[in-house]
PDB file of N, CA and C in Angstrom:
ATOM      1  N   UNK A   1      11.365  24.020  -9.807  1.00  0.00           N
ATOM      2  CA  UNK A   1       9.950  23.778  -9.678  1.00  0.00           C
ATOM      3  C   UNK A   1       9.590  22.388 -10.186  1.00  0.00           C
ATOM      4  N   UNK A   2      10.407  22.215 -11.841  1.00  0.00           N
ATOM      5  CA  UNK A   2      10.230  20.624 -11.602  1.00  0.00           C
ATOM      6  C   UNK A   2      10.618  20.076 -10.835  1.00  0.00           C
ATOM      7  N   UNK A   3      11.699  19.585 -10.037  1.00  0.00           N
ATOM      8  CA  UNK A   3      12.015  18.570  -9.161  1.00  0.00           C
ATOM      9  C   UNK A   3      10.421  19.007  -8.069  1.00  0.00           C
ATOM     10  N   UNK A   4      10.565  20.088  -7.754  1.00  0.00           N
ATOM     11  CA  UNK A   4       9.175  20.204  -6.838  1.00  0.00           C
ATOM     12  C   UNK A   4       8.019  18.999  -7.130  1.00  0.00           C
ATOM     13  N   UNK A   5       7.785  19.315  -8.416  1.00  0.00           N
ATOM     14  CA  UNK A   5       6.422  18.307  -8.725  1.00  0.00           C
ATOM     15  C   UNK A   5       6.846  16.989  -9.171  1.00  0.00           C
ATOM     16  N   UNK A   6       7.553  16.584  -9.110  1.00  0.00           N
ATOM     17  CA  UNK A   6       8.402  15.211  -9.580  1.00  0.00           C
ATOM     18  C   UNK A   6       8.044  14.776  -7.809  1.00  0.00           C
ATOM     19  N   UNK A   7       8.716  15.266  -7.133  1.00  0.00           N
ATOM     20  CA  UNK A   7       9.215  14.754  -5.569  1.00  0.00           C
ATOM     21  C   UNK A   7       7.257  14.645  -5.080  1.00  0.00           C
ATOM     22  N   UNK A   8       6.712  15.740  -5.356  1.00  0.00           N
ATOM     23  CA  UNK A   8       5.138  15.439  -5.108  1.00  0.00           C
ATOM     24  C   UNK A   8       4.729  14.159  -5.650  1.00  0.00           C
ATOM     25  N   UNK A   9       4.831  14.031  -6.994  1.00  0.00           N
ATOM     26  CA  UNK A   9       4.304  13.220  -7.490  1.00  0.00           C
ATOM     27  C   UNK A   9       4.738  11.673  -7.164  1.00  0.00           C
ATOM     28  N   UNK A  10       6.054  11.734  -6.935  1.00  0.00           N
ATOM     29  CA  UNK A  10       6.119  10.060  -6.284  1.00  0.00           C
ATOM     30  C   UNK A  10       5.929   9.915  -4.725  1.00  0.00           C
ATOM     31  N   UNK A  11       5.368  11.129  -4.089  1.00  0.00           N
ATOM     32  CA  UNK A  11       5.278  11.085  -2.867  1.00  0.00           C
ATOM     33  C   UNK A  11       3.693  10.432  -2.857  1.00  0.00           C
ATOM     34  N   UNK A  12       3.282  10.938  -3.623  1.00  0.00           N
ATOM     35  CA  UNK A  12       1.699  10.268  -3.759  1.00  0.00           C
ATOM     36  C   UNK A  12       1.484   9.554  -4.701  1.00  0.00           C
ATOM     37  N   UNK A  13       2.329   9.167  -4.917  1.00  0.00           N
ATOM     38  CA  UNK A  13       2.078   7.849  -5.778  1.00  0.00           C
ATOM     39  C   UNK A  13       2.547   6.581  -4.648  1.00  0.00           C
ATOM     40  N   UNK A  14       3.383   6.969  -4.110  1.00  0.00           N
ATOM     41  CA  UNK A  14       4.296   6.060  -2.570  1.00  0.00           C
ATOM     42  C   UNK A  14       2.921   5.392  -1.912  1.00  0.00           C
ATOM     43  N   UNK A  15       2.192   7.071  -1.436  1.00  0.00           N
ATOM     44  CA  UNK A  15       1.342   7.180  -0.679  1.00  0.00           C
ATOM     45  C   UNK A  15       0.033   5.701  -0.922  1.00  0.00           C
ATOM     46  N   UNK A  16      -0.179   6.303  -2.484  1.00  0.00           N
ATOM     47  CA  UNK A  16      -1.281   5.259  -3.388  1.00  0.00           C
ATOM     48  C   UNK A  16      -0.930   3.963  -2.870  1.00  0.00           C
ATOM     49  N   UNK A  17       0.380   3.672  -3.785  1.00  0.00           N
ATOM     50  CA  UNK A  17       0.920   1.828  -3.700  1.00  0.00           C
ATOM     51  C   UNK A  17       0.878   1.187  -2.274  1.00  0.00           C
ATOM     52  N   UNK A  18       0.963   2.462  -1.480  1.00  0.00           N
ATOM     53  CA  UNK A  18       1.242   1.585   0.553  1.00  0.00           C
ATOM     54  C   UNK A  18      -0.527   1.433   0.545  1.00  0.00           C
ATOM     55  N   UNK A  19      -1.119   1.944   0.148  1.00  0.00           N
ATOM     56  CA  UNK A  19      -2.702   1.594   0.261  1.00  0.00           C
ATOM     57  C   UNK A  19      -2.814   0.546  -0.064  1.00  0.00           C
ATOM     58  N   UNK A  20      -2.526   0.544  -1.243  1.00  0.00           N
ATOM     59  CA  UNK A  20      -3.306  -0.583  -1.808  1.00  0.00           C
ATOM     60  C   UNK A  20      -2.240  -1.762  -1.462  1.00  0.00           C
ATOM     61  N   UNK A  21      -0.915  -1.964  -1.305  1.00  0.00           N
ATOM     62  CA  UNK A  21      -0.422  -3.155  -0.866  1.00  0.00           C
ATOM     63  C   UNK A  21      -0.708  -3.730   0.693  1.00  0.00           C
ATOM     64  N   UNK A  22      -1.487  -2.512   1.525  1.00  0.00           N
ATOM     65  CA  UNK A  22      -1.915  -2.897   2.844  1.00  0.00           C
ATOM     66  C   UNK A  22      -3.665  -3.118   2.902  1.00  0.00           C
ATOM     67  N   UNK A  23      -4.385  -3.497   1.574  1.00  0.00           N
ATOM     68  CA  UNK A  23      -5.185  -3.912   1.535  1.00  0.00           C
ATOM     69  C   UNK A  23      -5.041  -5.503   0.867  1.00  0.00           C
ATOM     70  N   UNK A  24      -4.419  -5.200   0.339  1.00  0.00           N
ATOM     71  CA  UNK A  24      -3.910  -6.973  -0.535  1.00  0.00           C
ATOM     72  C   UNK A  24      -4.265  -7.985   0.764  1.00  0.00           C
ATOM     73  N   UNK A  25      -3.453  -8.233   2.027  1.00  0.00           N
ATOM     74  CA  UNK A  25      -3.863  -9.367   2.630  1.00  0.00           C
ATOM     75  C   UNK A  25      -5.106  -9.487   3.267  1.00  0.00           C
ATOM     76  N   UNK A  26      -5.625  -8.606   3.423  1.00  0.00           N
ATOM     77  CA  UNK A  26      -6.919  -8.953   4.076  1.00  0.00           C
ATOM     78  C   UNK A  26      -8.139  -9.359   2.701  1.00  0.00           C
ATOM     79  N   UNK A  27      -7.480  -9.280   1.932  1.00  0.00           N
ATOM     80  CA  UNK A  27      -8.224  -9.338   0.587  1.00  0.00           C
ATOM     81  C   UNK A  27      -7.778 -11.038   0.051  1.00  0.00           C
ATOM     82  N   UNK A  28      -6.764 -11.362   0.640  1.00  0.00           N
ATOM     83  CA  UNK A  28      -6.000 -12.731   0.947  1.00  0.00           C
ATOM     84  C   UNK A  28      -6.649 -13.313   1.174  1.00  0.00           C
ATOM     85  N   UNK A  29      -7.105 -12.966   2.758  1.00  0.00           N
ATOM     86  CA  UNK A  29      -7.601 -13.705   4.087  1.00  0.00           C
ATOM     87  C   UNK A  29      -8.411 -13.991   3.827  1.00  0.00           C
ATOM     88  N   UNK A  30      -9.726 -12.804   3.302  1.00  0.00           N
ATOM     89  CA  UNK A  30     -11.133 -13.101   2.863  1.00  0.00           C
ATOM     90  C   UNK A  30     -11.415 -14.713   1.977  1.00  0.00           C
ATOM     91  N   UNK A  31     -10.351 -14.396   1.094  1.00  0.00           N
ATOM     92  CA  UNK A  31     -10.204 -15.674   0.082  1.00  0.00           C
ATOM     93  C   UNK A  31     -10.298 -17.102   0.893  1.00  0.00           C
ATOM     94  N   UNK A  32      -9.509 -17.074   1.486  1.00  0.00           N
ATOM     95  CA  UNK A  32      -8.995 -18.316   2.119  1.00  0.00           C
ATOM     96  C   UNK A  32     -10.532 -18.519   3.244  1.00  0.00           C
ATOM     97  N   UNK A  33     -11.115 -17.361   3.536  1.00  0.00           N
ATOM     98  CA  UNK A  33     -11.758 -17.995   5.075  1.00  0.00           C
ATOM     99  C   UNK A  33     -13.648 -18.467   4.110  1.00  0.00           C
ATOM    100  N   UNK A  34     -13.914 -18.104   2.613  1.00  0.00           N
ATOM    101  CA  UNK A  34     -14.990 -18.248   2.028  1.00  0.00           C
ATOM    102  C   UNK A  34     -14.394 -18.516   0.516  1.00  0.00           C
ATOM    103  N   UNK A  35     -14.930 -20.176   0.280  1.00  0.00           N
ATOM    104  CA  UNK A  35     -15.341 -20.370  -0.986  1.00  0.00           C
ATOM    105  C   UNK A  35     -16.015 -19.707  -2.318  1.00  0.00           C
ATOM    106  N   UNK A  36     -17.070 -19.254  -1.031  1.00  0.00           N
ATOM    107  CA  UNK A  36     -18.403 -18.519  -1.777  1.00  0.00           C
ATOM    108  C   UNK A  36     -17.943 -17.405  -2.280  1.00  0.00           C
ATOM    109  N   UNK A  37     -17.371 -16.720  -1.566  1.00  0.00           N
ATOM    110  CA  UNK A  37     -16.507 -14.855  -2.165  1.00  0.00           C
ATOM    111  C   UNK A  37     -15.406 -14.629  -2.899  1.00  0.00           C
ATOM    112  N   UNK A  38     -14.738 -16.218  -3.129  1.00  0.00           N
ATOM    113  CA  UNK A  38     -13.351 -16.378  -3.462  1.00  0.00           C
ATOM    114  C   UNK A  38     -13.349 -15.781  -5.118  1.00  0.00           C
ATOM    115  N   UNK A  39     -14.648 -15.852  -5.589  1.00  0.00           N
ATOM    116  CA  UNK A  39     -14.482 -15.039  -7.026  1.00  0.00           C
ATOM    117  C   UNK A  39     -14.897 -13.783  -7.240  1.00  0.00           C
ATOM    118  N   UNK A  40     -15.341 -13.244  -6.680  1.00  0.00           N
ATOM    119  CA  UNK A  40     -15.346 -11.562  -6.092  1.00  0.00           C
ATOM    120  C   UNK A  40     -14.156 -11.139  -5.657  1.00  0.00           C
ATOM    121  N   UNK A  41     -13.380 -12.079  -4.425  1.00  0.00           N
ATOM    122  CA  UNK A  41     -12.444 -11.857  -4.156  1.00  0.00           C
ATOM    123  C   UNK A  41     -10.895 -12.051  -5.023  1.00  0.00           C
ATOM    124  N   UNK A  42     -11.221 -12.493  -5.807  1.00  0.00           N
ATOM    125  CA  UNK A  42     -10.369 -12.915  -6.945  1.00  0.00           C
ATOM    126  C   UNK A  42     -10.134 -11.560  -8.141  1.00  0.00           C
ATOM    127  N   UNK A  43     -11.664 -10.918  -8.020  1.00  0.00           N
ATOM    128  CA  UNK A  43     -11.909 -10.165  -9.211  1.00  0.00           C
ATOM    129  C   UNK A  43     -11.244  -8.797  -8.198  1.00  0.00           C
ATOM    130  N   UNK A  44     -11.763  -8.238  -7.345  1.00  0.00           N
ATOM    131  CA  UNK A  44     -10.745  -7.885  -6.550  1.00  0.00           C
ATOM    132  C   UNK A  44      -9.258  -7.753  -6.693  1.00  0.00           C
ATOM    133  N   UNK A  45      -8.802  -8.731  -6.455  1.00  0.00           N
ATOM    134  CA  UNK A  45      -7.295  -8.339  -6.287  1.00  0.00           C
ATOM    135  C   UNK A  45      -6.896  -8.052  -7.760  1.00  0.00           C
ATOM    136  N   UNK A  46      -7.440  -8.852  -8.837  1.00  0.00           N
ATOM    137  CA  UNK A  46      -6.870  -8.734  -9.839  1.00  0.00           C
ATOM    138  C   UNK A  46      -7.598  -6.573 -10.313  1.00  0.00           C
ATOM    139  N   UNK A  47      -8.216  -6.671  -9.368  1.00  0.00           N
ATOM    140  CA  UNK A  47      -8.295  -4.896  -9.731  1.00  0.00           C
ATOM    141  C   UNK A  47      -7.583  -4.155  -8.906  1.00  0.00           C
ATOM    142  N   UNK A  48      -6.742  -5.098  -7.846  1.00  0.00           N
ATOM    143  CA  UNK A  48      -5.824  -4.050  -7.314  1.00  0.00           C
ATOM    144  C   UNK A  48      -4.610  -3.975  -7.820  1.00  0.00           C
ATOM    145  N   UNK A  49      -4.611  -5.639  -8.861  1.00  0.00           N
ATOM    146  CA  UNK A  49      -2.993  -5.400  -9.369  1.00  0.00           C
ATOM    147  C   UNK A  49      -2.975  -4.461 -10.485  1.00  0.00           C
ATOM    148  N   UNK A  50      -4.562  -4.513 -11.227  1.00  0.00           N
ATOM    149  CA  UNK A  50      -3.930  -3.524 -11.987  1.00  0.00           C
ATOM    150  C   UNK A  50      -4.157  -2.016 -11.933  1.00  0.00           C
ATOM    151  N   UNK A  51      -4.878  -1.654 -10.527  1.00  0.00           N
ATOM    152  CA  UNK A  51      -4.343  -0.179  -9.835  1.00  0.00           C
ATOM    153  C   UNK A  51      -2.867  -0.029  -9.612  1.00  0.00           C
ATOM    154  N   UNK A  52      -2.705  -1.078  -8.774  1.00  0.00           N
ATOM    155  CA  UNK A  52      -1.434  -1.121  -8.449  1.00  0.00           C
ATOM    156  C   UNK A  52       0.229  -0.762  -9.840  1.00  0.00           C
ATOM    157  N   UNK A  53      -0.384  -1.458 -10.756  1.00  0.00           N
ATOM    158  CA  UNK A  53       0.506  -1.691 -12.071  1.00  0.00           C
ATOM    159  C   UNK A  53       0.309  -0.133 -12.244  1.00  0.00           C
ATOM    160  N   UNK A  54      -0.991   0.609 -12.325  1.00  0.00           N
ATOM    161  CA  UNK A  54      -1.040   1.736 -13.622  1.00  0.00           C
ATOM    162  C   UNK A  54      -0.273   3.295 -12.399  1.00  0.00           C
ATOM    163  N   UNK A  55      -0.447   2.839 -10.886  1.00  0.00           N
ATOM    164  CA  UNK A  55       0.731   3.559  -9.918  1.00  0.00           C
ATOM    165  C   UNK A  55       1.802   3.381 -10.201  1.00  0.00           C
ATOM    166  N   UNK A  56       2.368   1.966 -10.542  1.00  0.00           N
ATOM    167  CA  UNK A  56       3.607   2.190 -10.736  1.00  0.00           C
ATOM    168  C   UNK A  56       4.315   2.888 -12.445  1.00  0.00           C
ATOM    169  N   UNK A  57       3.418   2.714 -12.832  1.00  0.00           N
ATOM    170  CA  UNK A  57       3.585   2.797 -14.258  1.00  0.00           C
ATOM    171  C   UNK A  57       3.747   4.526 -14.483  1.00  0.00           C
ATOM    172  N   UNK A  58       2.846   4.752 -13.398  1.00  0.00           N
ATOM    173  CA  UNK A  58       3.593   6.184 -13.455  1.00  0.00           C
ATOM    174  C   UNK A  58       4.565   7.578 -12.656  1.00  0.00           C
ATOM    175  N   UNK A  59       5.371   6.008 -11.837  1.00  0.00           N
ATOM    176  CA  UNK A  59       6.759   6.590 -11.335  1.00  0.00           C
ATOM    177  C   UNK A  59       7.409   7.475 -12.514  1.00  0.00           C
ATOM    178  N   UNK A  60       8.177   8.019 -12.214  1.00  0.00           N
ATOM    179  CA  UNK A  60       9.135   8.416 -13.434  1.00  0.00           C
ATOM    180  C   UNK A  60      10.267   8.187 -13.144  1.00  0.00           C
ATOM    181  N   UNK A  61      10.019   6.889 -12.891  1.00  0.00           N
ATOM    182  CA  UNK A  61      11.490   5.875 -12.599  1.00  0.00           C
ATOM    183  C   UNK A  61      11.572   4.508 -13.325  1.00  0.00           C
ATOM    184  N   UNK A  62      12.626   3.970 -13.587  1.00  0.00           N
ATOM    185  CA  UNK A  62      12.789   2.160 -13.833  1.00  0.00           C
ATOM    186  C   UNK A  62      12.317   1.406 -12.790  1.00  0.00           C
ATOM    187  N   UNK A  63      11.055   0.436 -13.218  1.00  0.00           N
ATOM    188  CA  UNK A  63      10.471  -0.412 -11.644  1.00  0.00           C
ATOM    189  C   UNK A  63      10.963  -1.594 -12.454  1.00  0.00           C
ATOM    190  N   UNK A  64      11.173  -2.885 -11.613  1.00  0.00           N
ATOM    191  CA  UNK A  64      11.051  -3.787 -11.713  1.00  0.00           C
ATOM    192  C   UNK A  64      11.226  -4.507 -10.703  1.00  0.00           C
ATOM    193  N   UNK A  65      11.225  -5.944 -10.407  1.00  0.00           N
ATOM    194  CA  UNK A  65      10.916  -7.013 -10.133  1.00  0.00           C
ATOM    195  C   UNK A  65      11.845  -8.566 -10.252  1.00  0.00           C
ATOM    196  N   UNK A  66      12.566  -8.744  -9.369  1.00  0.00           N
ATOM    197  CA  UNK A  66      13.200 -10.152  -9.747  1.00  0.00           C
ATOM    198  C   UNK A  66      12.320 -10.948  -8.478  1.00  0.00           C
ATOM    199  N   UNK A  67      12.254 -12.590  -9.204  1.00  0.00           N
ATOM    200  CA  UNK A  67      12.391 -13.429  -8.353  1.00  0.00           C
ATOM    201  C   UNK A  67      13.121 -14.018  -7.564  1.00  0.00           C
ATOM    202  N   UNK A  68      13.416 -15.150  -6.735  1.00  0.00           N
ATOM    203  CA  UNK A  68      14.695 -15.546  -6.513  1.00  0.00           C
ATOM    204  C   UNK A  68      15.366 -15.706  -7.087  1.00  0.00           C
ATOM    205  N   UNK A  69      14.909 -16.712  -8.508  1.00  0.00           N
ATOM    206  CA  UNK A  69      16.079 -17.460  -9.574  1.00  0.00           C
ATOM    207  C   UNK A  69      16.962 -16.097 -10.324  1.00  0.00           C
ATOM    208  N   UNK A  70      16.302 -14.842  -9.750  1.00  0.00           N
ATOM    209  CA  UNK A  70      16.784 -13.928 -10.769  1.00  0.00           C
ATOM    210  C   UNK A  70      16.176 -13.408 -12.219  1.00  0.00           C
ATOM    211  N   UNK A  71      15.386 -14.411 -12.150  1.00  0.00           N
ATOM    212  CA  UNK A  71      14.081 -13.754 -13.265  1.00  0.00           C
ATOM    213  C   UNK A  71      13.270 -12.393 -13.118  1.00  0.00           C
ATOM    214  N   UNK A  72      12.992 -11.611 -14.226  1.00  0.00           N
ATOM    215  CA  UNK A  72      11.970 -10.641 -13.808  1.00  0.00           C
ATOM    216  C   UNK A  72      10.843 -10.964 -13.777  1.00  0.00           C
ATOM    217  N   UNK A  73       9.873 -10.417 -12.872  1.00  0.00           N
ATOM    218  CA  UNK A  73       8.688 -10.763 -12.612  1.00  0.00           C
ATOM    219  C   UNK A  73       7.604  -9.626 -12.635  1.00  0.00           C
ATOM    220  N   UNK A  74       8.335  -8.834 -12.922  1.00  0.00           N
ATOM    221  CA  UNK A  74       7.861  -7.154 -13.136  1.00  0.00           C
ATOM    222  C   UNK A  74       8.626  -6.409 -13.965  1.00  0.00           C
ATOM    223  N   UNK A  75       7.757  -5.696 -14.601  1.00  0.00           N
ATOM    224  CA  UNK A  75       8.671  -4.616 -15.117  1.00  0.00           C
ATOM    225  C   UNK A  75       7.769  -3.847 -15.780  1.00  0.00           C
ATOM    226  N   UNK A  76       7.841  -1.965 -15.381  1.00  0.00           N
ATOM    227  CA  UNK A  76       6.881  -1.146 -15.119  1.00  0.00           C
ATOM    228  C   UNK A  76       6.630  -0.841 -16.779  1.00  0.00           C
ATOM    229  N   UNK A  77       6.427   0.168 -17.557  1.00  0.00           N
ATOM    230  CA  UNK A  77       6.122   0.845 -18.789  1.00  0.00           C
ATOM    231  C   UNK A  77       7.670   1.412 -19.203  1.00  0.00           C
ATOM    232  N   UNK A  78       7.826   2.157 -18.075  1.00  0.00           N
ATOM    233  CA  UNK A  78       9.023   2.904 -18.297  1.00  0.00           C
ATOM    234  C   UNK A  78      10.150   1.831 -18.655  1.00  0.00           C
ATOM    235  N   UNK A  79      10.321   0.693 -17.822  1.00  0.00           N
ATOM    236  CA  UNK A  79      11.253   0.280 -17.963  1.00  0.00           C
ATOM    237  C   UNK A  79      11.440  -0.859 -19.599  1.00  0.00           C
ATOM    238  N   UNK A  80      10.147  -1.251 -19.771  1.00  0.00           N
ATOM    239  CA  UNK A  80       9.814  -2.055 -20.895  1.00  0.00           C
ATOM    240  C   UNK A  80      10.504  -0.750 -22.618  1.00  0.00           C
ATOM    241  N   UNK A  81       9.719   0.445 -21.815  1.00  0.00           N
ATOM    242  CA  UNK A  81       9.866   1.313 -23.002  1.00  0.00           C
ATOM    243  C   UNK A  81      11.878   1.424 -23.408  1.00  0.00           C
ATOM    244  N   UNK A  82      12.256   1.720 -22.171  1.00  0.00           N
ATOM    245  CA  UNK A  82      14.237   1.976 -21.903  1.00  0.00           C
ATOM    246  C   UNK A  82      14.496   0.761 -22.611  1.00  0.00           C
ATOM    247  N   UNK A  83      14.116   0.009 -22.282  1.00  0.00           N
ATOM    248  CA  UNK A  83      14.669  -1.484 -22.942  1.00  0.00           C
ATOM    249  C   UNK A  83      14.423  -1.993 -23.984  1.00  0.00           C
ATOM    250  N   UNK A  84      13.646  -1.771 -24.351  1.00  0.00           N
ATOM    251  CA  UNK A  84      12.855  -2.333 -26.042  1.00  0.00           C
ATOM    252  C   UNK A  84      12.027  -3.747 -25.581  1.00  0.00           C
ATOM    253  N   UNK A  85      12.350  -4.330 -24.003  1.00  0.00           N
ATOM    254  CA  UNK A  85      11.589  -5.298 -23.834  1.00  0.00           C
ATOM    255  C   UNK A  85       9.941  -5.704 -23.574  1.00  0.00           C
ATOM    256  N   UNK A  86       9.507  -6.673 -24.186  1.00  0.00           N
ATOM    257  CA  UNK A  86       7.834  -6.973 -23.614  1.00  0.00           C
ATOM    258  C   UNK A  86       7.361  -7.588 -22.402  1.00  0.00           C
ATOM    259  N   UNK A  87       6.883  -7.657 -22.394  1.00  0.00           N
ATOM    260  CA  UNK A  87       6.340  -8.399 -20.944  1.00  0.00           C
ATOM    261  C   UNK A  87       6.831  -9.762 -21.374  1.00  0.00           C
ATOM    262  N   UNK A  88       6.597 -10.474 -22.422  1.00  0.00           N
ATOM    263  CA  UNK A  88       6.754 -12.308 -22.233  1.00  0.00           C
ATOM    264  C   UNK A  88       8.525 -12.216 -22.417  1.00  0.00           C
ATOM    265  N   UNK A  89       9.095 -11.256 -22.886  1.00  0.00           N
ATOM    266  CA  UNK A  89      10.516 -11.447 -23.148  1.00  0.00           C
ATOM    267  C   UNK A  89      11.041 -11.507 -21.477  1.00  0.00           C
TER     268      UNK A  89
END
């Protein structure tokens, strides 16, 4: 029955993050096509990253994030907690 609600729960959490990462560019676009909205639109995304962050935060999995160079550029609760690491480390 747990795995039951485990497999629910990242199914809609999946569900959540594809929302909101298929609203991100048009939330882009807006930016780019008005000056005038660009700080609404600013305040915006920065409320989708951190919808976005507190979805992932509650995978019950290790998330993270590399860049190209191989740097992390993410890294969820869970994984900060496994590691003993902070965000600036």
């Amino acid at each position: 029955m747990l795995v039951g609600v485990v497999v629910i729960a990242f199914l809609i959490t999946s569900l959540v993050a594809t929302g909101l990462v298929g609203r991100a560019p048009s939330l882009a676009e807006a930016a780019l096509n008005s000056e005038k909205s660009m700080e609404g639109t600013f305040q915006e995304v920065q409320a989708l990253r951190e919808q976005f962050r507190l979805v992932i935060d509650t995978i019950p999995a290790v998330v993270w994030r590399q860049s190209p160079d191989g740097s992390a550029d993410f890294l969820n609760q869970r994984f900060r907690e496994y590691t003993g690491l902070s965000l600036e480390e």
